[in-house]
Protein backbone atom coordinates (compact mmCIF):
# COMPACT_ATOMS: atom_id res chain seq x y z
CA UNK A 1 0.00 0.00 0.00
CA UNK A 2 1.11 3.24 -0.88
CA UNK A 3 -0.44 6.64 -0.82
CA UNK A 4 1.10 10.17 -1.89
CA UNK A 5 -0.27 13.28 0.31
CA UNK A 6 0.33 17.10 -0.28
CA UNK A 7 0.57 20.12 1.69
CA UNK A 8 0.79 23.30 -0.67
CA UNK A 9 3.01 24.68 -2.27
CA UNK A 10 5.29 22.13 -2.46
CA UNK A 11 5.52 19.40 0.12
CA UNK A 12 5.00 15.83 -0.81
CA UNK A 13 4.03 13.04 2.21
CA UNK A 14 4.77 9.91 0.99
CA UNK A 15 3.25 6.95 3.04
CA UNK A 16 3.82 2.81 2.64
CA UNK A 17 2.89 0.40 4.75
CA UNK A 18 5.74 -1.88 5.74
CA UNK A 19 6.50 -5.57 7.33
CA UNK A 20 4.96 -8.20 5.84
CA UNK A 21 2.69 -11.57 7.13
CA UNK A 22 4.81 -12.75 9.90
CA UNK A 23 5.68 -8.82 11.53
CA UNK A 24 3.42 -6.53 13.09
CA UNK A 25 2.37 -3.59 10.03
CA UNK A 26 3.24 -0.19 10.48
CA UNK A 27 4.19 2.50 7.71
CA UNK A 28 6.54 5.00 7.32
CA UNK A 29 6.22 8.75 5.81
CA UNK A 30 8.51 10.23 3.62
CA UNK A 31 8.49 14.17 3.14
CA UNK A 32 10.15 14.74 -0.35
CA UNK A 33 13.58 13.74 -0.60
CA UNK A 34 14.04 13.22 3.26
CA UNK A 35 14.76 9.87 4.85
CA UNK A 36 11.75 8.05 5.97
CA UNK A 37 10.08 7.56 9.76
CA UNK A 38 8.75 4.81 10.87
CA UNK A 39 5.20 5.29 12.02
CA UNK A 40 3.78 2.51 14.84
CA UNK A 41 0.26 2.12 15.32
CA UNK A 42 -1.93 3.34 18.42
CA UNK A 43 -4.89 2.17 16.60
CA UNK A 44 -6.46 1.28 12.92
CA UNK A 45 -6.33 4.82 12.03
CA UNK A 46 -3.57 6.39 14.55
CA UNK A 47 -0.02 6.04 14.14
CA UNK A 48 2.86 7.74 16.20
CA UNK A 49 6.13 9.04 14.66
CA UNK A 50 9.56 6.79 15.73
CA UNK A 51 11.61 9.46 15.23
CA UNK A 52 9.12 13.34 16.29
CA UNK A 53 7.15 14.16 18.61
CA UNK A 54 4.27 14.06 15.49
CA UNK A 55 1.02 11.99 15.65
CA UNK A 56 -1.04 10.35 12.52
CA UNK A 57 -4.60 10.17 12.14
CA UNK A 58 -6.23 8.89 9.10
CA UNK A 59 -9.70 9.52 7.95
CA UNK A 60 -11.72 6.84 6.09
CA UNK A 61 -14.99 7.15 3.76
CA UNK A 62 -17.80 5.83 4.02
CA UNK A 63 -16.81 3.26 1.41
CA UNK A 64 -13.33 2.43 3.12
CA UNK A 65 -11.19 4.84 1.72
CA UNK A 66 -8.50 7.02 2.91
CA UNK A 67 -9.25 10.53 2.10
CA UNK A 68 -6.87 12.62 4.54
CA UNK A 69 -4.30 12.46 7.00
CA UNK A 70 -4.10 14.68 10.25
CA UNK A 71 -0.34 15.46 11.18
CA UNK A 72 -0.40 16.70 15.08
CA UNK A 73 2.61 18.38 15.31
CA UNK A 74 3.53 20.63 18.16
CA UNK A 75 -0.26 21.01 19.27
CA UNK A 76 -1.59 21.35 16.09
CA UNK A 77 -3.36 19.60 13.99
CA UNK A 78 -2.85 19.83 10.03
CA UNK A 79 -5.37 17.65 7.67
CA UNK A 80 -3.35 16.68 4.96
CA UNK A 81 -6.05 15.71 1.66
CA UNK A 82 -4.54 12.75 -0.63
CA UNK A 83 -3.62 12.93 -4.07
CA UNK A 84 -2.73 9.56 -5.11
């Protein structure tokens, strides 16, 4: 699974999910050409930064798709809306 995420002008969130079968699936985030952070799960939808302080929520349709992501960062939240 991969899904690409954009905050304007020019920022590009790259997400994965990562492991496989026998591991416990979490994802990582990429922010353009910067190395990638491990994200663990709290929940289905919430995921906590390895490496920040930053938080992940991701919202889901009513048909099971993921439509935005929430970045908490230092007290604030930031929806995110997907692009790919």
């Amino acid at each position: 699974m991969s899904a690409v995420y954009r905050i304007p002008p020019n920022i590009i969130l790259r997400v994965r999910r990562e492991g496989d079968h026998l591991s416990v699936d979490h994802l990582s985030v990429q922010e353009n050409d910067e190395p990638k952070q491990d994200l663990m799960p709290d929940s289905e939808t919430d995921f906590f930064s390895t490496r920040a302080e930053d938080n992940y929520t991701f919202e889901i349709d009513g048909e099971g798709k993921v439509t935005t992501m929430i970045l908490r960062a230092h007290v604030k939240d930031i929806p995110i809306q997907r692009i790919e």
